[in-house]
PDB file of N, CA and C in Angstrom:
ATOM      1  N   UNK A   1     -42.774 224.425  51.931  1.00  0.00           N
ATOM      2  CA  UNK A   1     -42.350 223.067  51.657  1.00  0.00           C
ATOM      3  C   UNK A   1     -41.005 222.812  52.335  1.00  0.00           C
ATOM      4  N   UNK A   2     -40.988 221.647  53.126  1.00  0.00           N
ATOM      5  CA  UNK A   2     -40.038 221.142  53.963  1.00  0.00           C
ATOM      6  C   UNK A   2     -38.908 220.619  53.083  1.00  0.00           C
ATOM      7  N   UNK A   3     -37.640 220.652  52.792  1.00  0.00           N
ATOM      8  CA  UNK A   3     -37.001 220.250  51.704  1.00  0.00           C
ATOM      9  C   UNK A   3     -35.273 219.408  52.651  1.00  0.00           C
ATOM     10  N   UNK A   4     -35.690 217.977  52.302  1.00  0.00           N
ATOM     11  CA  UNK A   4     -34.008 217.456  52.934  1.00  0.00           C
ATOM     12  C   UNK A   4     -33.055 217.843  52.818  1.00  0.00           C
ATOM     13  N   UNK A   5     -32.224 218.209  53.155  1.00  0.00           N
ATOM     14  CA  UNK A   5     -30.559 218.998  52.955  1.00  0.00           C
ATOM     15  C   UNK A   5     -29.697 218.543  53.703  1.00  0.00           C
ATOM     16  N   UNK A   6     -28.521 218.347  52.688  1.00  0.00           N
ATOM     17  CA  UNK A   6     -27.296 217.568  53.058  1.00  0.00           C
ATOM     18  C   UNK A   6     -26.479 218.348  54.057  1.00  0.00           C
ATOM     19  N   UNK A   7     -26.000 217.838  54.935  1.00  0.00           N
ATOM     20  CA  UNK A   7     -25.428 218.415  56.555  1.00  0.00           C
ATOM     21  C   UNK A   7     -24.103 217.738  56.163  1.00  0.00           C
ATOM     22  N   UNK A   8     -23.316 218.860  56.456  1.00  0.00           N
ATOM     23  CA  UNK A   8     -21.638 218.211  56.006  1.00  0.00           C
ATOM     24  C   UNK A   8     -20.970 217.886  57.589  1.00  0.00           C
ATOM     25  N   UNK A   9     -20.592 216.394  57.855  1.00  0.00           N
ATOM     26  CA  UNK A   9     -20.218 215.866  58.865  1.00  0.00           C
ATOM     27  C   UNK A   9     -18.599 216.111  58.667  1.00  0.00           C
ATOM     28  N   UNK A  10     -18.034 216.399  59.682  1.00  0.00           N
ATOM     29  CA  UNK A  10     -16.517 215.430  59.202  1.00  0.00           C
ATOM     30  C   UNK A  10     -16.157 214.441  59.792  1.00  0.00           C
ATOM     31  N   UNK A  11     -15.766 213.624  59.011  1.00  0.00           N
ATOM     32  CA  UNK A  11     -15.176 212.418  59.502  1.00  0.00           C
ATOM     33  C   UNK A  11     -13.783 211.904  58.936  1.00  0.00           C
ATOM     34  N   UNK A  12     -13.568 210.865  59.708  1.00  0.00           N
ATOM     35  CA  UNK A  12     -12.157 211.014  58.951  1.00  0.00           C
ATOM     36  C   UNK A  12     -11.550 209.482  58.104  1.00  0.00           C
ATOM     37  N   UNK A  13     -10.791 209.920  56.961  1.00  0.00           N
ATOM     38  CA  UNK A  13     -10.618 209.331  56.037  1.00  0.00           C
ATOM     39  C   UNK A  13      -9.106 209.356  55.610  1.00  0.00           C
ATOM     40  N   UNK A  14      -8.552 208.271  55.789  1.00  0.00           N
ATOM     41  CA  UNK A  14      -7.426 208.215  55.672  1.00  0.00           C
ATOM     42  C   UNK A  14      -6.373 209.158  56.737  1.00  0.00           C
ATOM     43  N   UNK A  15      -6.052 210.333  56.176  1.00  0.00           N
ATOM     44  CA  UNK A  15      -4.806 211.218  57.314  1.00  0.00           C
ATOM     45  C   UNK A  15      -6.139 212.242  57.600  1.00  0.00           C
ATOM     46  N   UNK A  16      -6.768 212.527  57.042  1.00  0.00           N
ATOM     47  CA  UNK A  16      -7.312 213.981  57.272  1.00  0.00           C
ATOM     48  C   UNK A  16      -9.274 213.747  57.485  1.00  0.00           C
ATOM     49  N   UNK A  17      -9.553 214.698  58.419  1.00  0.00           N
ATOM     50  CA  UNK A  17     -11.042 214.818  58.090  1.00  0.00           C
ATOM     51  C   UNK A  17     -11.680 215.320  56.869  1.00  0.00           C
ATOM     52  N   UNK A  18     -12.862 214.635  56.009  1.00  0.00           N
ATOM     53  CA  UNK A  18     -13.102 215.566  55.376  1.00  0.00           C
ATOM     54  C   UNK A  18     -14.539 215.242  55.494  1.00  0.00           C
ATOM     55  N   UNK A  19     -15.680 216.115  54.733  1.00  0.00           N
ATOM     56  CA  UNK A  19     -16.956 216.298  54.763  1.00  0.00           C
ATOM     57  C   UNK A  19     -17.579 215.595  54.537  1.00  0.00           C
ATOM     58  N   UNK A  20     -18.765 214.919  55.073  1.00  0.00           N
ATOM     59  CA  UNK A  20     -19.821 213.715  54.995  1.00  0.00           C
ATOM     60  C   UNK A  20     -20.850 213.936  54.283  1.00  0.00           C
ATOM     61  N   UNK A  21     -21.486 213.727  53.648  1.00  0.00           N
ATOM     62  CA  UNK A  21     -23.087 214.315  53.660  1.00  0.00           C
ATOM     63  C   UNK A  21     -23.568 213.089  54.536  1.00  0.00           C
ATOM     64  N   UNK A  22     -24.997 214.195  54.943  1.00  0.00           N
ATOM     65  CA  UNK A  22     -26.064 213.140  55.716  1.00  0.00           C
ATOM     66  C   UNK A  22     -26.756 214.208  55.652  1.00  0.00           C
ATOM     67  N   UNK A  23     -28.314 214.172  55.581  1.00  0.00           N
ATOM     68  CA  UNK A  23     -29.962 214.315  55.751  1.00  0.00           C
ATOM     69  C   UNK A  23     -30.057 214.969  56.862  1.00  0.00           C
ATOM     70  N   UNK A  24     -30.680 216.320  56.295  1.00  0.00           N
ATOM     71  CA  UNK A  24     -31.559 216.322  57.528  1.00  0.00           C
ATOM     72  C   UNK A  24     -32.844 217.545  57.163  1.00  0.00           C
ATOM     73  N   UNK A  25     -34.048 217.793  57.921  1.00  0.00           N
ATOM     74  CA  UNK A  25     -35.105 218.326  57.227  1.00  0.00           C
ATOM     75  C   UNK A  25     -34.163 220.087  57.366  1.00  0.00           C
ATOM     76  N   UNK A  26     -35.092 220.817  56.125  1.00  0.00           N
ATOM     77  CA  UNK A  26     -34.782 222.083  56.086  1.00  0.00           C
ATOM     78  C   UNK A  26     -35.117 222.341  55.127  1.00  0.00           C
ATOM     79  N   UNK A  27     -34.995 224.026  54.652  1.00  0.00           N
ATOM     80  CA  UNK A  27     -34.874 224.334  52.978  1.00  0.00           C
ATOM     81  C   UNK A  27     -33.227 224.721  52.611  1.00  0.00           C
ATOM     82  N   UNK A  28     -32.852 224.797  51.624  1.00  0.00           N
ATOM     83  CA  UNK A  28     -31.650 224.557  51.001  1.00  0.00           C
ATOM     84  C   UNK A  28     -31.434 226.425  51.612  1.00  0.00           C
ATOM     85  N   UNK A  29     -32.465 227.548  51.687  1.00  0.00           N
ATOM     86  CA  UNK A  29     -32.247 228.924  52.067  1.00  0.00           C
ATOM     87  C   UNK A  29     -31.533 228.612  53.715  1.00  0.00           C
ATOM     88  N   UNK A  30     -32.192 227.826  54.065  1.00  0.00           N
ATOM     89  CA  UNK A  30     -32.055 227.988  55.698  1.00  0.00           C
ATOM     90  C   UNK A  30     -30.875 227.219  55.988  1.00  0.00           C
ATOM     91  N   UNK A  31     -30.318 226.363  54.853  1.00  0.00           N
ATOM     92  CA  UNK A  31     -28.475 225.827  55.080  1.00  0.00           C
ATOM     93  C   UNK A  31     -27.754 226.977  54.670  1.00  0.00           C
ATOM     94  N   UNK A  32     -27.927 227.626  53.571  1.00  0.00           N
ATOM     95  CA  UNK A  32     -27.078 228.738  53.321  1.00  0.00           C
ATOM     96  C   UNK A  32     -27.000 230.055  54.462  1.00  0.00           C
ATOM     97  N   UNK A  33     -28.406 230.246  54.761  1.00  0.00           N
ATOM     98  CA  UNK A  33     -28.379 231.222  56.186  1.00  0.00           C
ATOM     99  C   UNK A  33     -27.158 230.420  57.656  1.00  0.00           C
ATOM    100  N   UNK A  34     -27.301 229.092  57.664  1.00  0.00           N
ATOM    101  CA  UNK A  34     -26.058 228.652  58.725  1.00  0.00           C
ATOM    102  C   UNK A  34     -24.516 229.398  58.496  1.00  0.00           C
ATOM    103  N   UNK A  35     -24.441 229.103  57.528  1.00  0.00           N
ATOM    104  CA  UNK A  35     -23.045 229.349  56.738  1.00  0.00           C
ATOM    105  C   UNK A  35     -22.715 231.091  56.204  1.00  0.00           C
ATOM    106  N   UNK A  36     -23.650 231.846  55.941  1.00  0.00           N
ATOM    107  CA  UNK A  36     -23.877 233.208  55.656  1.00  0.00           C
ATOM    108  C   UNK A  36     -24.001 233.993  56.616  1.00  0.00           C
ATOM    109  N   UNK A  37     -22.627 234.576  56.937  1.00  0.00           N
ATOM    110  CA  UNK A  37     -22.494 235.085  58.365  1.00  0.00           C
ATOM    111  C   UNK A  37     -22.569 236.688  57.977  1.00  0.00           C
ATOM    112  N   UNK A  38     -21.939 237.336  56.633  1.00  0.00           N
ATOM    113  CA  UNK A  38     -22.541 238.586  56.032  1.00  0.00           C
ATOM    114  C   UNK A  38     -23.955 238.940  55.754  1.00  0.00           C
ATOM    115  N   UNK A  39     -24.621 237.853  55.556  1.00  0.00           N
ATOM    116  CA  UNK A  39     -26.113 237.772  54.451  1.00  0.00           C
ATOM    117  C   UNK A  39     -26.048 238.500  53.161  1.00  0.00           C
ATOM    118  N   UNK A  40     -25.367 238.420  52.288  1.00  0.00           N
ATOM    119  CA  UNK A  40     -25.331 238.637  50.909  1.00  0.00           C
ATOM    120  C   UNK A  40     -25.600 237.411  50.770  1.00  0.00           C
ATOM    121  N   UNK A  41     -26.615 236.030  50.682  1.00  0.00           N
ATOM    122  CA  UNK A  41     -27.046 235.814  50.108  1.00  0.00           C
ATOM    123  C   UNK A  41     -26.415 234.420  49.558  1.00  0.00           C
ATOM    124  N   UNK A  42     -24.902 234.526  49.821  1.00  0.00           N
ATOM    125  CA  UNK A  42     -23.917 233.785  49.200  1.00  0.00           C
ATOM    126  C   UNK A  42     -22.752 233.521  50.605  1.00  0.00           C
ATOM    127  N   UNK A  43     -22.573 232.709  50.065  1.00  0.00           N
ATOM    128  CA  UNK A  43     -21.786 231.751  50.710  1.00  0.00           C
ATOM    129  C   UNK A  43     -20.027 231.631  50.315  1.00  0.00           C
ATOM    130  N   UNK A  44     -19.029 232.301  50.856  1.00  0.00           N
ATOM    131  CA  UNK A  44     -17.630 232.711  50.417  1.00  0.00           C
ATOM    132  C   UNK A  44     -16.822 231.703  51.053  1.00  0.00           C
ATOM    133  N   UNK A  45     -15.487 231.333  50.108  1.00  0.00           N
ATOM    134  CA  UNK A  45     -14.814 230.015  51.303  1.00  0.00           C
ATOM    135  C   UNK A  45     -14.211 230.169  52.690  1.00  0.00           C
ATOM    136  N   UNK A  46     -13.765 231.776  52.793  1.00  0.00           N
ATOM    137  CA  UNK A  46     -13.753 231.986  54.114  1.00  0.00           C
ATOM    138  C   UNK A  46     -15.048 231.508  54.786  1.00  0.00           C
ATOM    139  N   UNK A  47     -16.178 231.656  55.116  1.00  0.00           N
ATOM    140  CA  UNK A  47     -17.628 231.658  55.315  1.00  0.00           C
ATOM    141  C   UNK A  47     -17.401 229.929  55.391  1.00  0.00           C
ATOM    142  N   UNK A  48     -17.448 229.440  54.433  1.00  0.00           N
ATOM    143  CA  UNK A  48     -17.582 227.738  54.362  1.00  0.00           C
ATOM    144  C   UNK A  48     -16.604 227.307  55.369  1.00  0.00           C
ATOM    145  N   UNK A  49     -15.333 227.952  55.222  1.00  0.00           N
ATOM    146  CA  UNK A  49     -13.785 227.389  55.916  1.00  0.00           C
ATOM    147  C   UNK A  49     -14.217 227.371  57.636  1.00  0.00           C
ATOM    148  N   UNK A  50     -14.829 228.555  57.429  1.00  0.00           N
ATOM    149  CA  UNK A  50     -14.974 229.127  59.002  1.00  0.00           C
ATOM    150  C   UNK A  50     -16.346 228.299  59.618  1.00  0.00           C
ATOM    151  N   UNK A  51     -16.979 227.916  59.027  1.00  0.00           N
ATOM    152  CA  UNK A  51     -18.331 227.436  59.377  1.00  0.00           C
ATOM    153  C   UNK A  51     -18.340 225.858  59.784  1.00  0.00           C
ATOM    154  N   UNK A  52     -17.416 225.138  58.857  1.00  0.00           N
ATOM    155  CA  UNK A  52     -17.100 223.992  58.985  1.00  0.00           C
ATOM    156  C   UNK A  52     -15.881 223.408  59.975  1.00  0.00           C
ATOM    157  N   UNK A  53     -15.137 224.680  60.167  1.00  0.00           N
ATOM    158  CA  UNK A  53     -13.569 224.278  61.168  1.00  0.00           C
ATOM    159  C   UNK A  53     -14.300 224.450  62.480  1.00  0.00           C
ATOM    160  N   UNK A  54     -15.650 224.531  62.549  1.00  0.00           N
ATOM    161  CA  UNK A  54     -16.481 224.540  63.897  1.00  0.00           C
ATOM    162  C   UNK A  54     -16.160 223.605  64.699  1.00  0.00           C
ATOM    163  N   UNK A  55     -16.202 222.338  63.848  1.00  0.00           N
ATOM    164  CA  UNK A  55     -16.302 220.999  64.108  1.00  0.00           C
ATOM    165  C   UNK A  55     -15.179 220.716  64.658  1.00  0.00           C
ATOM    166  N   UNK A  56     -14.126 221.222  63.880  1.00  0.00           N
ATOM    167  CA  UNK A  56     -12.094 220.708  64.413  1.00  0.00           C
ATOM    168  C   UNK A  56     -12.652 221.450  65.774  1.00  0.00           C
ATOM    169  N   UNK A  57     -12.585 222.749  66.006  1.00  0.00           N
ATOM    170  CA  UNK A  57     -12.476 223.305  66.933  1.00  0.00           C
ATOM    171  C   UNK A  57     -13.083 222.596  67.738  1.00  0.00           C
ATOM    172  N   UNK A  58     -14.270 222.053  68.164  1.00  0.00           N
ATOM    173  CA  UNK A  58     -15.287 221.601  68.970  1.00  0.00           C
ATOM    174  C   UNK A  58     -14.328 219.995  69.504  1.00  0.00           C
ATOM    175  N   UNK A  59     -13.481 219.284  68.370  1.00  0.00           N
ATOM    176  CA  UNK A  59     -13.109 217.711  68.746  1.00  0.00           C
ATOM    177  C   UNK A  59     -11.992 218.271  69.165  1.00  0.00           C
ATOM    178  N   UNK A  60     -11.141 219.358  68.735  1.00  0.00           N
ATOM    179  CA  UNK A  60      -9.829 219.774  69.694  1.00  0.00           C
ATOM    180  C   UNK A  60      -9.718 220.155  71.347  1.00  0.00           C
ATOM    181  N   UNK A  61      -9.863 219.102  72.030  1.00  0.00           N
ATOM    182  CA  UNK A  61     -10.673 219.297  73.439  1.00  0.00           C
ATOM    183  C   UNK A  61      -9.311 219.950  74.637  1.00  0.00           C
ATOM    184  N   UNK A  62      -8.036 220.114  73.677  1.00  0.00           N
ATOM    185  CA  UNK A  62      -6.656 220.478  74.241  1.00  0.00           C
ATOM    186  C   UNK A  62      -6.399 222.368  73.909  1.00  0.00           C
ATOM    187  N   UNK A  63      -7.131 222.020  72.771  1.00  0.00           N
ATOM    188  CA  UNK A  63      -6.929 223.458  71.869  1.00  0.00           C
ATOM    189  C   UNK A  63      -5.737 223.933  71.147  1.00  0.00           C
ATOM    190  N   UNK A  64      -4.599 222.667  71.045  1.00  0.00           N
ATOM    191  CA  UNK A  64      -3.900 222.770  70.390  1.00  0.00           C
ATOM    192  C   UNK A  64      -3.419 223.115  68.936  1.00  0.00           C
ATOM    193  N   UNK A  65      -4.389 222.809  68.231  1.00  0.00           N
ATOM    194  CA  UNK A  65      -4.533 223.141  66.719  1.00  0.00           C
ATOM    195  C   UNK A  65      -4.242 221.659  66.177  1.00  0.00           C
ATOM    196  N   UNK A  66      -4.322 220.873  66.976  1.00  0.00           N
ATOM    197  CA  UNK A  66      -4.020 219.330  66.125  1.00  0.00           C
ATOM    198  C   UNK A  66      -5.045 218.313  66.601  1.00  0.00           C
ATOM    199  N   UNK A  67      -5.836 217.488  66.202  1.00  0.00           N
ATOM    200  CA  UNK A  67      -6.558 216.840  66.619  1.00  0.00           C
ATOM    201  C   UNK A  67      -5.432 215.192  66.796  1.00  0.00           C
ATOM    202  N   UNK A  68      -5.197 214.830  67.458  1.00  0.00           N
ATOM    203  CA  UNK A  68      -4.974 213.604  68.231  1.00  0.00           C
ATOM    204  C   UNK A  68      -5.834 212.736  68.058  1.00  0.00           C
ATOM    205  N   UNK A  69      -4.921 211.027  67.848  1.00  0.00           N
ATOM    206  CA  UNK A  69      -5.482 210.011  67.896  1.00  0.00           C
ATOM    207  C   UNK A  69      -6.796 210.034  69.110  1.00  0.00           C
ATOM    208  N   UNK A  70      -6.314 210.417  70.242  1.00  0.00           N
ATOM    209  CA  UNK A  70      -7.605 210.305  71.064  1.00  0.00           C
ATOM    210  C   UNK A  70      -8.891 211.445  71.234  1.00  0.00           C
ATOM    211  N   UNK A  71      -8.567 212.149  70.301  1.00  0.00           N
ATOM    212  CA  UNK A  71      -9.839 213.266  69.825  1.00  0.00           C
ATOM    213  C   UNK A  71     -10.177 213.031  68.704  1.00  0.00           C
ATOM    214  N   UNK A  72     -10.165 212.449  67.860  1.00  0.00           N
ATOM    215  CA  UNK A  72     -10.697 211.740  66.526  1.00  0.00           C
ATOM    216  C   UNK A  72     -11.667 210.920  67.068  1.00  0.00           C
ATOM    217  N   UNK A  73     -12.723 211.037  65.915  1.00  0.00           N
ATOM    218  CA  UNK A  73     -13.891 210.141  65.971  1.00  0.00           C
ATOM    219  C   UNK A  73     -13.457 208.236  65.811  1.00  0.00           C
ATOM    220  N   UNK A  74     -14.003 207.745  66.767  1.00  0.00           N
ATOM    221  CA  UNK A  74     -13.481 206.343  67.263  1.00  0.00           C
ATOM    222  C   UNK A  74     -12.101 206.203  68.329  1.00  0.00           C
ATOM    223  N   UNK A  75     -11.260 207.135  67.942  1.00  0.00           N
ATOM    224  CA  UNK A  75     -10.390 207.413  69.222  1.00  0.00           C
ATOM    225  C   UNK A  75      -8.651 206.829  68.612  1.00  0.00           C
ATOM    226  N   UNK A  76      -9.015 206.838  67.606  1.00  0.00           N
ATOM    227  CA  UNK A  76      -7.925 206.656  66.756  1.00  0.00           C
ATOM    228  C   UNK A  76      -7.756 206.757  65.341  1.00  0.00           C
ATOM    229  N   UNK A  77      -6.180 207.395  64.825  1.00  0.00           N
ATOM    230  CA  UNK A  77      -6.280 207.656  63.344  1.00  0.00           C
ATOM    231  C   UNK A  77      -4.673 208.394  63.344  1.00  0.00           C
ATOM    232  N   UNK A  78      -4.375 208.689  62.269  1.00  0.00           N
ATOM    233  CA  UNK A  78      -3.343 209.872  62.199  1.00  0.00           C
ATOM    234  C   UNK A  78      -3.908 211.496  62.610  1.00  0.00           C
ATOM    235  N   UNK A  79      -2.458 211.972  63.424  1.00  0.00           N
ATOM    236  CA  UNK A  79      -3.399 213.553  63.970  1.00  0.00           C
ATOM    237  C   UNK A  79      -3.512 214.543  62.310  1.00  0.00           C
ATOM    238  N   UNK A  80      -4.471 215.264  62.766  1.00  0.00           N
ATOM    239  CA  UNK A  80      -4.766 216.273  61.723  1.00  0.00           C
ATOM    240  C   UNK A  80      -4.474 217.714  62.396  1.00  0.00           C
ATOM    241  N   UNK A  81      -3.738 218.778  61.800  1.00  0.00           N
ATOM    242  CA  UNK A  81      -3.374 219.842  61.784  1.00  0.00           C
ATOM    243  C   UNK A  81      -4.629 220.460  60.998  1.00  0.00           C
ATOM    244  N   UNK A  82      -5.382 221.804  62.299  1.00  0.00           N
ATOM    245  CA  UNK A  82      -6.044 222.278  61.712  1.00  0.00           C
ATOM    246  C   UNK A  82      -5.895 223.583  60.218  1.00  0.00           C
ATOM    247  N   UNK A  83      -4.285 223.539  59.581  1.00  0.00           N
ATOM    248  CA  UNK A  83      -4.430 224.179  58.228  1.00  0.00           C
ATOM    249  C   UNK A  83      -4.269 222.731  57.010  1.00  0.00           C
ATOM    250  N   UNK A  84      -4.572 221.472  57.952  1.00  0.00           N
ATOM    251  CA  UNK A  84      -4.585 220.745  56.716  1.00  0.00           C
ATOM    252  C   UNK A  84      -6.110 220.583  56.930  1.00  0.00           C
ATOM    253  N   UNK A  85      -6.740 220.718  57.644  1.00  0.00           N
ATOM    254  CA  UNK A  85      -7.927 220.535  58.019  1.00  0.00           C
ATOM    255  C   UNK A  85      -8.839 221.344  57.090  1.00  0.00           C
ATOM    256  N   UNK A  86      -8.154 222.604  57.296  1.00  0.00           N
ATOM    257  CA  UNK A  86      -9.162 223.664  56.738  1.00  0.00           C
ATOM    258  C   UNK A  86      -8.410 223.966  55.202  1.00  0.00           C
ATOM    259  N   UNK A  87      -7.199 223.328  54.935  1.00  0.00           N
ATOM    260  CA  UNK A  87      -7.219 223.151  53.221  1.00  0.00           C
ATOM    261  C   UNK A  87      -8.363 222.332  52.575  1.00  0.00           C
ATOM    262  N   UNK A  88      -7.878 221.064  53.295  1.00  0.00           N
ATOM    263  CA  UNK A  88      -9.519 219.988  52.616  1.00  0.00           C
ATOM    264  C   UNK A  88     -10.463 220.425  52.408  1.00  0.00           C
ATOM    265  N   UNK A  89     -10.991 221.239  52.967  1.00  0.00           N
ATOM    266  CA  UNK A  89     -12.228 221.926  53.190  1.00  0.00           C
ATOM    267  C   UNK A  89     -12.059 223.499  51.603  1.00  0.00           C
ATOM    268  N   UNK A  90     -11.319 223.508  51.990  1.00  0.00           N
ATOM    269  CA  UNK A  90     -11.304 224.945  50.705  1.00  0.00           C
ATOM    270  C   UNK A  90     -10.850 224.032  49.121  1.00  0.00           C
ATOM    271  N   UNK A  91     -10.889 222.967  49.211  1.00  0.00           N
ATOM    272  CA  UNK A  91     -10.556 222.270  47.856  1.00  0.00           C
ATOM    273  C   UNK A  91     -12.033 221.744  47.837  1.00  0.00           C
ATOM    274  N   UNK A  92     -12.835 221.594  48.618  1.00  0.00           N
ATOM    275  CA  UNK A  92     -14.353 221.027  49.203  1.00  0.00           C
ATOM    276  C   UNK A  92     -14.949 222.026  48.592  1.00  0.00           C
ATOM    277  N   UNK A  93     -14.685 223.479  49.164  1.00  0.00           N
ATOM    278  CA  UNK A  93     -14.926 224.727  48.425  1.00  0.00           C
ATOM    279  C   UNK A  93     -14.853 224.732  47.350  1.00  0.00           C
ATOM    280  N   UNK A  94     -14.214 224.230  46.029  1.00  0.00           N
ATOM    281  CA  UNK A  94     -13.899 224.774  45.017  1.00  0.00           C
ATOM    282  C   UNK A  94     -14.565 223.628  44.201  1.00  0.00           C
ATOM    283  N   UNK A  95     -14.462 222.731  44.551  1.00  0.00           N
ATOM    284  CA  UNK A  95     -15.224 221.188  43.859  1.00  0.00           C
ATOM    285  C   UNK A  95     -16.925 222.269  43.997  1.00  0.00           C
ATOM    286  N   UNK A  96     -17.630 222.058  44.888  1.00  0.00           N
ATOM    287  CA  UNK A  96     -19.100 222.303  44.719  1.00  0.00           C
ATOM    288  C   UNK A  96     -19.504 223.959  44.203  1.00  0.00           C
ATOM    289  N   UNK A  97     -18.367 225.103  44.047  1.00  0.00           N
ATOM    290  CA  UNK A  97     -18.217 226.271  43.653  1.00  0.00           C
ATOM    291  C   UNK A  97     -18.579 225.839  41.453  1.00  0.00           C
ATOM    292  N   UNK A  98     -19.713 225.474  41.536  1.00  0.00           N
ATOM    293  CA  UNK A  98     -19.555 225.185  40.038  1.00  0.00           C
ATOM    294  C   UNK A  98     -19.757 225.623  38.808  1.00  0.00           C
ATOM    295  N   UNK A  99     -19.905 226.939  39.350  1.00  0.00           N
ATOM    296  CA  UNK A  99     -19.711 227.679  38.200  1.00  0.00           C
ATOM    297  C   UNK A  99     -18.916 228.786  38.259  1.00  0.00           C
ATOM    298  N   UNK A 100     -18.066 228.741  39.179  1.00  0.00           N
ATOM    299  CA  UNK A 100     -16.636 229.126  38.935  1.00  0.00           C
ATOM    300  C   UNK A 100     -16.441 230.928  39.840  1.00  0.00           C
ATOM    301  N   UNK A 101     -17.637 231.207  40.418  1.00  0.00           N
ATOM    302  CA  UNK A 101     -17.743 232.856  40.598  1.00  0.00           C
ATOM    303  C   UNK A 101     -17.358 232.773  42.210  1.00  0.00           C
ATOM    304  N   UNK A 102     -16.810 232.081  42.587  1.00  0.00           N
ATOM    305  CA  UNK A 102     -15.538 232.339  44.069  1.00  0.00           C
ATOM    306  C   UNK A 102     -16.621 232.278  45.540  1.00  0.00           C
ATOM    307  N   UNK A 103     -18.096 231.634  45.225  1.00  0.00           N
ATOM    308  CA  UNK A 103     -19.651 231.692  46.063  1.00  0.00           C
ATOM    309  C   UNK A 103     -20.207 230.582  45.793  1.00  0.00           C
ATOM    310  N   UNK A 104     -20.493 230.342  46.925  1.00  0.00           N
ATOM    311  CA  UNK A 104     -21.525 229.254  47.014  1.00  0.00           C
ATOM    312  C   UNK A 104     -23.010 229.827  46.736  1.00  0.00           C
ATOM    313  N   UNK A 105     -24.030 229.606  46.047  1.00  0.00           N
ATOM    314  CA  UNK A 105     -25.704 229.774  46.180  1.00  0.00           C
ATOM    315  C   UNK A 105     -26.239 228.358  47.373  1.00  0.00           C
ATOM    316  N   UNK A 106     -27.127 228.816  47.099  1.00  0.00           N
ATOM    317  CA  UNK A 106     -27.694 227.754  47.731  1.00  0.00           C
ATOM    318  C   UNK A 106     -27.796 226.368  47.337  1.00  0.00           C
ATOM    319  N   UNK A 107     -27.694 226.205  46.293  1.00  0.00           N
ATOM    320  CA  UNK A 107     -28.261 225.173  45.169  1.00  0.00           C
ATOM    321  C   UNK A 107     -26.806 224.375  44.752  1.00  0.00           C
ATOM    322  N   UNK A 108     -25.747 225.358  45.248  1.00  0.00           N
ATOM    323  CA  UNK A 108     -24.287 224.655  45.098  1.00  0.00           C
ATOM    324  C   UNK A 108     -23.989 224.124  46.049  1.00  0.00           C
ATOM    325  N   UNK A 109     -24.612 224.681  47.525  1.00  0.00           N
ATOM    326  CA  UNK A 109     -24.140 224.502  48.857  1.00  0.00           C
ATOM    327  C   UNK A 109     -24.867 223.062  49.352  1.00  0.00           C
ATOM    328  N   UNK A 110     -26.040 222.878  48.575  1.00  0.00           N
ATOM    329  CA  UNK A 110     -26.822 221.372  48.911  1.00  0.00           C
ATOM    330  C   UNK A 110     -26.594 220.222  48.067  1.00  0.00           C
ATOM    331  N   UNK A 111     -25.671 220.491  46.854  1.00  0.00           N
ATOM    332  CA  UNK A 111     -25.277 219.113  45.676  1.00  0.00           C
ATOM    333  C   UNK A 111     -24.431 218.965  46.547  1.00  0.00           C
ATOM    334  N   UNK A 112     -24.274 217.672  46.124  1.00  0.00           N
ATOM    335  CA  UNK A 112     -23.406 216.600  46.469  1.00  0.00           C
ATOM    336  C   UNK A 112     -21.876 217.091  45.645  1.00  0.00           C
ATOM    337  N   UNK A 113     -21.133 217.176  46.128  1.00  0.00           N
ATOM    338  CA  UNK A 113     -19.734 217.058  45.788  1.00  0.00           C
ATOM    339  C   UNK A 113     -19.613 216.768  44.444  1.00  0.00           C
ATOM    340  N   UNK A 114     -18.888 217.017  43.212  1.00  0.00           N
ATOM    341  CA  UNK A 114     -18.560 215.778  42.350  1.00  0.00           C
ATOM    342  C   UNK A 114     -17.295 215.312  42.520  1.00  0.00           C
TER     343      UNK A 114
END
């Protein structure tokens, strides 16, 4: 069974990027295998931090560690420093971490944020 799963975009919001959801086909095993670079199964915020700063890295087209008004999505915004980048993201970590054991499952890694 083919199962939709939320794909974390970043985009940016206010000073900083942070994570989107949007759709796309899969099973909720085969998002956690993206992100599960050990394979235990689970998903650690290094693992999340590192999986998601893909994206900074990929729009940082200087390689500076700062994304610039003209490397931001639309081509303007305040710059983002990739350790504020990858804080957002580990507070992202800890919001969908919901039952508190320092891992994502699978089933944490596809809810929606609260």
């Amino acid at each position: 069974m083919i199962l939709r799963r939320p794909v974390r975009l970043m985009v940016l919001a206010g000073a900083c990027l942070v994570p989107l959801l949007t759709w796309a086909q899969s099973t909720p095993a085969d998002y956690l295998r993206e992100f599960d670079t050990d394979g235990d199964g689970r998903v650690s915020e290094a693992e999340y931090v590192a999986h998601l700063s893909e994206g900074f890295h990929r729009l940082d087209s200087n390689g500076d560690g700062v994304l610039e008004a003209d490397e931001l999505p639309g081509g303007h915004g305040k710059p983002i420093t990739l350790k504020q980048f990858q804080d957002n993201l580990r507070r992202q970590f800890h919001k969908l971490d919901r039952n508190h054991d320092g891992y994502l499952d699978a089933r944490e890694l596809t809810q929606p944020p609260q």
